[in-house]
PDB file of N, CA and C in Angstrom:
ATOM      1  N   UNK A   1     177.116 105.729 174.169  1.00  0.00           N
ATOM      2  CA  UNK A   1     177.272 106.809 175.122  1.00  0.00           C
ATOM      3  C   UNK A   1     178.224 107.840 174.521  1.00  0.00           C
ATOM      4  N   UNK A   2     177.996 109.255 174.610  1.00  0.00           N
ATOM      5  CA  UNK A   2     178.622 110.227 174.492  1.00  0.00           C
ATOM      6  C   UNK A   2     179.046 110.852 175.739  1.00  0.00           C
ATOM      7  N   UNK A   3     180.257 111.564 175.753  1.00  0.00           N
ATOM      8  CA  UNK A   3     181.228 112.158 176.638  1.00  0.00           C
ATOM      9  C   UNK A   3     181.274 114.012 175.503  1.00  0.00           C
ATOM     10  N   UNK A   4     180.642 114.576 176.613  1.00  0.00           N
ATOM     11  CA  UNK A   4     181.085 116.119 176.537  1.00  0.00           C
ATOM     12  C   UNK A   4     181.414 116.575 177.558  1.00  0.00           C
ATOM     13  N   UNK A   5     182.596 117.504 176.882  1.00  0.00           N
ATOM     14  CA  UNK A   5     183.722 118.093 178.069  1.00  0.00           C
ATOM     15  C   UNK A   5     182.351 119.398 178.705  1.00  0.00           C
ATOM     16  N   UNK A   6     182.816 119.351 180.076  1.00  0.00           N
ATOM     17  CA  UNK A   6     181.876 120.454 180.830  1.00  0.00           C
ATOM     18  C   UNK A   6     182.923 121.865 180.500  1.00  0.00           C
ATOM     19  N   UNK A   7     182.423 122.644 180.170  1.00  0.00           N
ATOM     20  CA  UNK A   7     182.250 123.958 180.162  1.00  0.00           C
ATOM     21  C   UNK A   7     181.207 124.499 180.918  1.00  0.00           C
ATOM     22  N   UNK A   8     181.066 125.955 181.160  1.00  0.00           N
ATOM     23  CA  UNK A   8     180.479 126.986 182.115  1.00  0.00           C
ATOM     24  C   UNK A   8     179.111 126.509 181.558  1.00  0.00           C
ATOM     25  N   UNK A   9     178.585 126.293 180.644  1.00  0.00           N
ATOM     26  CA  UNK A   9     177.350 126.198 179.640  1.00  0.00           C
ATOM     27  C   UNK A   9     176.625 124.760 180.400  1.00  0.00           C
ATOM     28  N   UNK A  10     177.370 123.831 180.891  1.00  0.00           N
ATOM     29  CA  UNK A  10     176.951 122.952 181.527  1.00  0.00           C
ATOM     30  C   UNK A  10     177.004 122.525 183.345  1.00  0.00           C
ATOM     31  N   UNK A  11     177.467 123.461 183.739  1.00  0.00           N
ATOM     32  CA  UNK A  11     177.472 123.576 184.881  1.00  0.00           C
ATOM     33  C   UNK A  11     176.159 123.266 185.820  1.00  0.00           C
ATOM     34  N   UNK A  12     175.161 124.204 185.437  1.00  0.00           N
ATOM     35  CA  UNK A  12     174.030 123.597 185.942  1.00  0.00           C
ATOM     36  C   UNK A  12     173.221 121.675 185.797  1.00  0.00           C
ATOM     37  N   UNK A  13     174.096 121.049 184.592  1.00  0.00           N
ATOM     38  CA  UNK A  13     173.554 119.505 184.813  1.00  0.00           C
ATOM     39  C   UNK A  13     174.525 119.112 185.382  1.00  0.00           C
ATOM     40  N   UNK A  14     175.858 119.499 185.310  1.00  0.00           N
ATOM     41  CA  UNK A  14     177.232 119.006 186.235  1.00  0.00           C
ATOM     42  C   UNK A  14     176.302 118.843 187.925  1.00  0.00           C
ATOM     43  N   UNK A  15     175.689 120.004 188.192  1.00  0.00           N
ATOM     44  CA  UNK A  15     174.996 119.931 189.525  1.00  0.00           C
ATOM     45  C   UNK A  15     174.603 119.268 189.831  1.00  0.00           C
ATOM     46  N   UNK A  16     173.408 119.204 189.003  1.00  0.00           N
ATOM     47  CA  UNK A  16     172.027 118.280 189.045  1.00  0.00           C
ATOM     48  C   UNK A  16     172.474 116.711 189.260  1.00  0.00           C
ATOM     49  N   UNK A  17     173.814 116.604 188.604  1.00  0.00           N
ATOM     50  CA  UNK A  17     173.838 114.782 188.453  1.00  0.00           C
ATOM     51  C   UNK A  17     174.713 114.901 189.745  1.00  0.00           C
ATOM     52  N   UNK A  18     175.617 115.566 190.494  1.00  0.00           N
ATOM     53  CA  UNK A  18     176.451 115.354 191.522  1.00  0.00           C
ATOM     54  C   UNK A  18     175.405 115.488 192.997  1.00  0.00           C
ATOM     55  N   UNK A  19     174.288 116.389 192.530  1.00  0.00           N
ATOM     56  CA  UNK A  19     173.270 116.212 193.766  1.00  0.00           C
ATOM     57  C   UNK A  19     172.645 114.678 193.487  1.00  0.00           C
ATOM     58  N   UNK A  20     172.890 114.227 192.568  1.00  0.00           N
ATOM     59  CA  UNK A  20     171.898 112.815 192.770  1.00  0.00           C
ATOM     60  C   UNK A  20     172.876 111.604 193.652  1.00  0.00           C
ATOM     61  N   UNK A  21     174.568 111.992 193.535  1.00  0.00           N
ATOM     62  CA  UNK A  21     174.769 111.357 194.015  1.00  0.00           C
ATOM     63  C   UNK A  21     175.182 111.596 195.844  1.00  0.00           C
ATOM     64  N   UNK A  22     175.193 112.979 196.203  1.00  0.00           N
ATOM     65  CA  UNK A  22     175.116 113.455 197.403  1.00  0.00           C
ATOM     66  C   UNK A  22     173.888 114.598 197.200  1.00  0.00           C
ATOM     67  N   UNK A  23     172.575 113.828 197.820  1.00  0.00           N
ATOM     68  CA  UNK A  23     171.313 114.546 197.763  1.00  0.00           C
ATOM     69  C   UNK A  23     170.924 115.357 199.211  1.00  0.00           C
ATOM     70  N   UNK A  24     172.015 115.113 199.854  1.00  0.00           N
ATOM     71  CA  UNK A  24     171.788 116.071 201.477  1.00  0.00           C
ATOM     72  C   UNK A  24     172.735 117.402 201.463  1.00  0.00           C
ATOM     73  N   UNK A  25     173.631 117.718 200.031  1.00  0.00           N
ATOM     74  CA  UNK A  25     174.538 118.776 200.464  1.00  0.00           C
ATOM     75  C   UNK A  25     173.433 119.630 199.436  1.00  0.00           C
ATOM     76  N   UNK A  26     173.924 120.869 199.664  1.00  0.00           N
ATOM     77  CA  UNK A  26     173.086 122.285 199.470  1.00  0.00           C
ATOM     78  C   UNK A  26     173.355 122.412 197.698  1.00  0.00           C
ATOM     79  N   UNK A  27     172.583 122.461 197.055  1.00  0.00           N
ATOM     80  CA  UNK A  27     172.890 122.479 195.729  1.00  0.00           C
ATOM     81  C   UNK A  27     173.227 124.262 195.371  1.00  0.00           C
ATOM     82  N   UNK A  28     173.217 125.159 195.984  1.00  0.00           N
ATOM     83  CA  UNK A  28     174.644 126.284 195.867  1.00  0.00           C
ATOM     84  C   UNK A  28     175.766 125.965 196.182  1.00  0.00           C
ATOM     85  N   UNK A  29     175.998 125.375 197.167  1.00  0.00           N
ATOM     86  CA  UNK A  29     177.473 124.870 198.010  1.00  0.00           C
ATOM     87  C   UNK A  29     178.296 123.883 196.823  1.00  0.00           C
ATOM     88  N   UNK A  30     177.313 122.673 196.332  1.00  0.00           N
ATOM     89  CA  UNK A  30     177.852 122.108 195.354  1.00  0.00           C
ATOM     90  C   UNK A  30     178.316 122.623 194.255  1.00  0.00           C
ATOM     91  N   UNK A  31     177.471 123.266 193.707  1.00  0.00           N
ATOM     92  CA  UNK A  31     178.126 124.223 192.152  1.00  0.00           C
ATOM     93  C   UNK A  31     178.425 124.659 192.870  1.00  0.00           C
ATOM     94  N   UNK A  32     179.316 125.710 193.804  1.00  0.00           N
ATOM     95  CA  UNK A  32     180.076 126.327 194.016  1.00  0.00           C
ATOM     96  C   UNK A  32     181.588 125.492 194.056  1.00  0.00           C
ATOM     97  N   UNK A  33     181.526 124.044 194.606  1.00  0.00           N
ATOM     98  CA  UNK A  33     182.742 123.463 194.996  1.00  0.00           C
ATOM     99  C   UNK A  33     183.124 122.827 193.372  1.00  0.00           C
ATOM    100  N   UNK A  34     182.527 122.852 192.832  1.00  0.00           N
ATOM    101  CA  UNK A  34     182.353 122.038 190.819  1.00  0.00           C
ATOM    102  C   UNK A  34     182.893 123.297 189.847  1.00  0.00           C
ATOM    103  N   UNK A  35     183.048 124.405 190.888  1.00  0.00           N
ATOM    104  CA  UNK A  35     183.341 125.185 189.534  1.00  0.00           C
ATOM    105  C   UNK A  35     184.537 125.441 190.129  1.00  0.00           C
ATOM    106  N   UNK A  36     184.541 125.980 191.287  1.00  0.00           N
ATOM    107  CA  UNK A  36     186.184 125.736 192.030  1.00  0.00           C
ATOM    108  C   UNK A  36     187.090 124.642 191.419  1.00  0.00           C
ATOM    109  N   UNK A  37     186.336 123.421 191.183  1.00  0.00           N
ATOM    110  CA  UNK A  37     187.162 122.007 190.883  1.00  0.00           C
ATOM    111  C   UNK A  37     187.519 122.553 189.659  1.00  0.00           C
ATOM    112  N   UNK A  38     186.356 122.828 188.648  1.00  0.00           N
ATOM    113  CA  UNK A  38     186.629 123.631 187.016  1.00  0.00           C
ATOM    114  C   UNK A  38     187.902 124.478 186.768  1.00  0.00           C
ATOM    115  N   UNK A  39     187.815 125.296 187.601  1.00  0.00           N
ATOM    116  CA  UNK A  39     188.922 126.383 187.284  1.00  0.00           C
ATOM    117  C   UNK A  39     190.047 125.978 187.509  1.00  0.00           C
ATOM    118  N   UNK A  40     190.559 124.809 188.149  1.00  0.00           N
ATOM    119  CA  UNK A  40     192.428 124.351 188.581  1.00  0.00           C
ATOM    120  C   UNK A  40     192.420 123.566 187.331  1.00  0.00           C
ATOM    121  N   UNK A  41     193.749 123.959 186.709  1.00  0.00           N
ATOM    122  CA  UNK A  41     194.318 123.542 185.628  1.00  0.00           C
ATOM    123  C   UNK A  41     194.314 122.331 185.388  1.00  0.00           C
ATOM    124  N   UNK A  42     194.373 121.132 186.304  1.00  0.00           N
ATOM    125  CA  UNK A  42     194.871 119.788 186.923  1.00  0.00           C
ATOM    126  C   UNK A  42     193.407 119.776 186.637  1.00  0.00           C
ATOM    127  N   UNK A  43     192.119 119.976 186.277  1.00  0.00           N
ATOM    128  CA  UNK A  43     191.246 119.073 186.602  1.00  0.00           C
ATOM    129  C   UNK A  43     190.359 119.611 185.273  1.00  0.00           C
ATOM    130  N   UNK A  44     189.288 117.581 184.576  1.00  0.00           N
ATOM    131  CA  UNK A  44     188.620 117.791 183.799  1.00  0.00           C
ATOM    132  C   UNK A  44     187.347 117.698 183.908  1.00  0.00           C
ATOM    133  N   UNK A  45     186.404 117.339 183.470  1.00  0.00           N
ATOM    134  CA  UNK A  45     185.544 116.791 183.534  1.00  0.00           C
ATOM    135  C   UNK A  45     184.643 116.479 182.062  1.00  0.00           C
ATOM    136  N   UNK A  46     183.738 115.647 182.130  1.00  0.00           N
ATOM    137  CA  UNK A  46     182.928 115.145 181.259  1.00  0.00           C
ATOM    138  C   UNK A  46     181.661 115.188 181.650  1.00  0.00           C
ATOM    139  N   UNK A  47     180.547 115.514 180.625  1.00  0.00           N
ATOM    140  CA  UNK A  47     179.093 114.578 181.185  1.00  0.00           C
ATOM    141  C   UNK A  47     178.626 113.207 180.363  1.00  0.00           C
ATOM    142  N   UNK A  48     178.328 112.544 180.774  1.00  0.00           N
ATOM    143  CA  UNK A  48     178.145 111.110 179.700  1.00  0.00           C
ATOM    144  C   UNK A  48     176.435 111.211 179.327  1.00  0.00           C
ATOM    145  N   UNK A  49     176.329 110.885 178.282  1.00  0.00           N
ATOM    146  CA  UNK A  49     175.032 111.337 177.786  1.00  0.00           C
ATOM    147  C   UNK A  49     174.587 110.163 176.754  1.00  0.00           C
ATOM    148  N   UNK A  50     173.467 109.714 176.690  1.00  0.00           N
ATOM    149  CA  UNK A  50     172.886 108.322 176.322  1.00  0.00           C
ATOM    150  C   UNK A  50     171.515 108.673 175.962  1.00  0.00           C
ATOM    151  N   UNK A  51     170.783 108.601 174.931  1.00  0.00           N
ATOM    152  CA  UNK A  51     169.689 108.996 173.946  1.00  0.00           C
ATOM    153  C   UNK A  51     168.752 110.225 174.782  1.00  0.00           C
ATOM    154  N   UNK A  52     169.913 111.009 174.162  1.00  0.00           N
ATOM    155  CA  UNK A  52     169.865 111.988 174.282  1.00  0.00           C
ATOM    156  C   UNK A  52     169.297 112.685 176.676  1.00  0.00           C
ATOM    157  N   UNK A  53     169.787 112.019 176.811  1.00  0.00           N
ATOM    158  CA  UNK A  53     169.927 112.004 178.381  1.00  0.00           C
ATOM    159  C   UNK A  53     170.828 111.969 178.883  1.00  0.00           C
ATOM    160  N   UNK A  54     171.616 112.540 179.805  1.00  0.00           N
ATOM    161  CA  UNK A  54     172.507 112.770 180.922  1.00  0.00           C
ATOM    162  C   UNK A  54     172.277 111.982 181.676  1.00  0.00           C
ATOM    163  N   UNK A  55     173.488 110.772 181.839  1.00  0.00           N
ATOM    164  CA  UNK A  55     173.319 109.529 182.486  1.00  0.00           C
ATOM    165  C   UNK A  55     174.502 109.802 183.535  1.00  0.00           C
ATOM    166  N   UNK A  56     175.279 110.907 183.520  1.00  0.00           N
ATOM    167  CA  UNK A  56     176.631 111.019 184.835  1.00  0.00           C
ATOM    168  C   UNK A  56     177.613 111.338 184.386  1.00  0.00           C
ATOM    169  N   UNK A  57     178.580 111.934 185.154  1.00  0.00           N
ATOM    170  CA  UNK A  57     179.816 112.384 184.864  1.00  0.00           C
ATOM    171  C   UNK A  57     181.352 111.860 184.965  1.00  0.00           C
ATOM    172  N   UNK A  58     182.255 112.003 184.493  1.00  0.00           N
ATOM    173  CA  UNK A  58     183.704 111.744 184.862  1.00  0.00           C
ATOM    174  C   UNK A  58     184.140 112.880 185.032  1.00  0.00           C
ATOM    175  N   UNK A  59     184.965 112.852 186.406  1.00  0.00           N
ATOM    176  CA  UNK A  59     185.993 113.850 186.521  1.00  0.00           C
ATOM    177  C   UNK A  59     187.216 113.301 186.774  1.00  0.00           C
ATOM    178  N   UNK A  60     188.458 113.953 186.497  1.00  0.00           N
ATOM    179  CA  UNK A  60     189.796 113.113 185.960  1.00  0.00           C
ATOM    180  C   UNK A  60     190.619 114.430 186.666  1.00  0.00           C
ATOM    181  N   UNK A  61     191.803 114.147 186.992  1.00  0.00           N
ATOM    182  CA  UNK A  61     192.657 115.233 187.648  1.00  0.00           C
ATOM    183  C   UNK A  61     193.854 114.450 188.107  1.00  0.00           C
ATOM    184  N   UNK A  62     195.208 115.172 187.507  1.00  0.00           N
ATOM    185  CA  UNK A  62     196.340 115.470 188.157  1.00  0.00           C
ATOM    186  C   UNK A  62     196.818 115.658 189.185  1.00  0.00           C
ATOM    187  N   UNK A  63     197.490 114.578 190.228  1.00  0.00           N
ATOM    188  CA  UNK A  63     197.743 115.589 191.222  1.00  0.00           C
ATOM    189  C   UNK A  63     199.328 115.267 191.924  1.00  0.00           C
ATOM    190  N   UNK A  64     199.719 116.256 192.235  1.00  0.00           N
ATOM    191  CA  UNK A  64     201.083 115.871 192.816  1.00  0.00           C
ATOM    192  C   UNK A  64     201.361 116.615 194.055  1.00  0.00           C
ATOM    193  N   UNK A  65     200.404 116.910 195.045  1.00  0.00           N
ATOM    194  CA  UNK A  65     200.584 116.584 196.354  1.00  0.00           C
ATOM    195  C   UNK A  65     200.345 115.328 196.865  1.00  0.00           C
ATOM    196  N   UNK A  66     200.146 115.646 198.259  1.00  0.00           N
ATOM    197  CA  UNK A  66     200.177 114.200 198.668  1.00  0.00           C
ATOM    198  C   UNK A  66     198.611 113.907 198.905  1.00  0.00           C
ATOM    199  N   UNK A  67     199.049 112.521 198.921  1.00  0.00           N
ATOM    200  CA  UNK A  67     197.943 111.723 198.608  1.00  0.00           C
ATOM    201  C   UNK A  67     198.196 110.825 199.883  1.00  0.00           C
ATOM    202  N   UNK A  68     197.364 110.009 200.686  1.00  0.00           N
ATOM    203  CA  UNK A  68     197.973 109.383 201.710  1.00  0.00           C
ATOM    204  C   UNK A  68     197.906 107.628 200.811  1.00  0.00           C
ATOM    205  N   UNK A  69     199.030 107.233 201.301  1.00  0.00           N
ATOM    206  CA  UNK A  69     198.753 105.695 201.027  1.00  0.00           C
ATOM    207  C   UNK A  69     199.179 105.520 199.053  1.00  0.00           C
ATOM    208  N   UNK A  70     199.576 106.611 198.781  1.00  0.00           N
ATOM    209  CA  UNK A  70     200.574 106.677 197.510  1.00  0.00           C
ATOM    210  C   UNK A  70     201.776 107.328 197.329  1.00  0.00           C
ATOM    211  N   UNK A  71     202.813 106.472 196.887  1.00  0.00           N
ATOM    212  CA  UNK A  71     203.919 107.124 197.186  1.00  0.00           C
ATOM    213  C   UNK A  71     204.779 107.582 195.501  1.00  0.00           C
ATOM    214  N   UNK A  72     203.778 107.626 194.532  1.00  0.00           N
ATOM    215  CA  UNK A  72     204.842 108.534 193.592  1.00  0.00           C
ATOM    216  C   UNK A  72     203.933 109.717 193.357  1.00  0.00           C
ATOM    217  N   UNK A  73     204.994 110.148 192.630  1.00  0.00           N
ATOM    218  CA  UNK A  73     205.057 112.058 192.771  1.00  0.00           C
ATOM    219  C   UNK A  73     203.867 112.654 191.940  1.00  0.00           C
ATOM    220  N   UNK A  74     203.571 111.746 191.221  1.00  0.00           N
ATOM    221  CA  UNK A  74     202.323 112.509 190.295  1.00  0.00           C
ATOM    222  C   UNK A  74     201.625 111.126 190.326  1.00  0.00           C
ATOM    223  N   UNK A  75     200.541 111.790 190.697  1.00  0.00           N
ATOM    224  CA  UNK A  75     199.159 111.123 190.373  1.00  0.00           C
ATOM    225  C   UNK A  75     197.689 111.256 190.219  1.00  0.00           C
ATOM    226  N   UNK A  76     197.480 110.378 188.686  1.00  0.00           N
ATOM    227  CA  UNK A  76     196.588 110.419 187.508  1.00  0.00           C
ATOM    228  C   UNK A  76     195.377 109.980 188.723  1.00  0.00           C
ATOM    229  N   UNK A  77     193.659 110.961 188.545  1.00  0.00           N
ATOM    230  CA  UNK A  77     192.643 110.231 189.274  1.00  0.00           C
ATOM    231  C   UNK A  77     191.332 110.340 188.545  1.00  0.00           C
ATOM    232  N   UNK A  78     191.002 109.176 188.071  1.00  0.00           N
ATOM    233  CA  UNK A  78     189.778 108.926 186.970  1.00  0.00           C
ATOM    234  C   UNK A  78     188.929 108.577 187.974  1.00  0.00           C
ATOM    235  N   UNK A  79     187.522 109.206 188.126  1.00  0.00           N
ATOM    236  CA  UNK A  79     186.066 109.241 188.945  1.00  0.00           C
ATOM    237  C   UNK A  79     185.134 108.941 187.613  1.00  0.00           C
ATOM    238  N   UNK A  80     184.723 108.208 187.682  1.00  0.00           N
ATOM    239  CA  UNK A  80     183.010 108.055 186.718  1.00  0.00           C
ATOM    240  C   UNK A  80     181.630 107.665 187.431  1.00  0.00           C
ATOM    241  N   UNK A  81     181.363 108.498 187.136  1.00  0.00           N
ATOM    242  CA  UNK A  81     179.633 108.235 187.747  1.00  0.00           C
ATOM    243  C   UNK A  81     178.559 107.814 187.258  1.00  0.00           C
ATOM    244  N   UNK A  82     177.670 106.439 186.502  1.00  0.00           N
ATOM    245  CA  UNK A  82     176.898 106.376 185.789  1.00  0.00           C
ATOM    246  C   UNK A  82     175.941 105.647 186.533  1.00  0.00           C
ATOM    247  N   UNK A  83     174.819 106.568 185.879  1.00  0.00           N
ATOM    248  CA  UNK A  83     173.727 105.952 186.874  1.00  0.00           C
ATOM    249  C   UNK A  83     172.427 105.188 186.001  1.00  0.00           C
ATOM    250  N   UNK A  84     171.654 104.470 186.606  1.00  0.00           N
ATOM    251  CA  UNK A  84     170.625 103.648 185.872  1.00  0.00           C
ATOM    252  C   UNK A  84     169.603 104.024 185.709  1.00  0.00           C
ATOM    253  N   UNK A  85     168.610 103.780 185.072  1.00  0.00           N
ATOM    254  CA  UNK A  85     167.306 104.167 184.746  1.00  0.00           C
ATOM    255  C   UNK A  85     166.333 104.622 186.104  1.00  0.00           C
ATOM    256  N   UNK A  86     166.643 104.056 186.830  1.00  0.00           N
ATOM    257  CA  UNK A  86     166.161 104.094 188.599  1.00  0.00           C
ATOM    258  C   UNK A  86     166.605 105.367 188.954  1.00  0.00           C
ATOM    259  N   UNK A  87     167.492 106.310 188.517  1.00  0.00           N
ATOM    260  CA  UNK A  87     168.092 107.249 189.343  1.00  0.00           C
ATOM    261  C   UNK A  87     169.005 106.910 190.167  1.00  0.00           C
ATOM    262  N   UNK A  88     169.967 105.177 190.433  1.00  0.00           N
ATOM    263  CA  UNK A  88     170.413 105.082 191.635  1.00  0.00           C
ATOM    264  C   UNK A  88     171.716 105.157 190.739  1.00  0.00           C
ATOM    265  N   UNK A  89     173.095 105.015 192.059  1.00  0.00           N
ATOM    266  CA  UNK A  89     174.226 104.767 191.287  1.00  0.00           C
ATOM    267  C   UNK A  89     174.664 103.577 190.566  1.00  0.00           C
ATOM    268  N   UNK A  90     174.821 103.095 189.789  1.00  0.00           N
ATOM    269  CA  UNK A  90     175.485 102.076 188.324  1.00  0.00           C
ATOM    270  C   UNK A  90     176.526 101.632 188.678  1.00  0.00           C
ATOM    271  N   UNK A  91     177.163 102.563 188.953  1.00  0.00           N
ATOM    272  CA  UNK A  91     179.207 102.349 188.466  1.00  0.00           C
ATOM    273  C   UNK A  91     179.865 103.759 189.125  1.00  0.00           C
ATOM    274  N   UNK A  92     180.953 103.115 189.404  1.00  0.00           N
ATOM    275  CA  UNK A  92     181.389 103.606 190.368  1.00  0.00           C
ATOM    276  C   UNK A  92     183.031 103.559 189.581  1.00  0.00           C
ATOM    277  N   UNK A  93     184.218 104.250 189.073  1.00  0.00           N
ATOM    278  CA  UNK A  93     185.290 103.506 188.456  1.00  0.00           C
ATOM    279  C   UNK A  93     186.442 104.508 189.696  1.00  0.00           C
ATOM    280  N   UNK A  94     187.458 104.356 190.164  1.00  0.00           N
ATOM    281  CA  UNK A  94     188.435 104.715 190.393  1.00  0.00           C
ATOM    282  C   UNK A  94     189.803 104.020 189.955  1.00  0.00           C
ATOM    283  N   UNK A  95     190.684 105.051 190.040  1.00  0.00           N
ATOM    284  CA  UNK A  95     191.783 104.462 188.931  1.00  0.00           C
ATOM    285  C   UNK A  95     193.124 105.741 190.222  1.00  0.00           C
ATOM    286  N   UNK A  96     193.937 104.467 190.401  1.00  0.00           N
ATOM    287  CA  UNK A  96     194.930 105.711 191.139  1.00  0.00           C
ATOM    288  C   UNK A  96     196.366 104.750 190.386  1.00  0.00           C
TER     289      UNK A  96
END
């Protein structure tokens, strides 16, 4: 598996794989809220890519507001999304 960082150039499969995993929200509304996420300094993202296919994304972000139910001042948040040959979700990773 390969990991490429999303840039503007990939935005449109950033979409495509976040509508697979919420397929009832409006796919303008989504790239709109993915590029919002893009532009704050605090936040990365990846697409994971497997012979030669886009199998899902990680997004990773900084954060030091609050968070409920964590109590130090900065905190690291790793999301991965990989999905299976089926189209369904795989894996699921959170990390707080």
């Amino acid at each position: 598996m390969n990991l490429i960082r999303v840039t503007k150039t990939y935005f449109d499969v950033w979409t495509e794989l976040a509508l697979e995993l919420w397929p009832n929200e409006d796919p303008e509304e989504m790239r709109e809220v993915l590029i919002a996420e893009y532009e704050k300094p605090n936040i990365r993202a990846w697409l994971a890519m497997e012979n030669e296919e886009y199998i899902g994304f990680i997004n990773a972000s900084l954060r030091s507001d609050y968070v409920p139910g964590v109590r130090k001042i900065l905190l690291a948040l790793l999301r991965a999304f990989i999905f299976g040959q089926n189209g369904g979700g795989r894996a699921f990773i959170a990390i707080y």
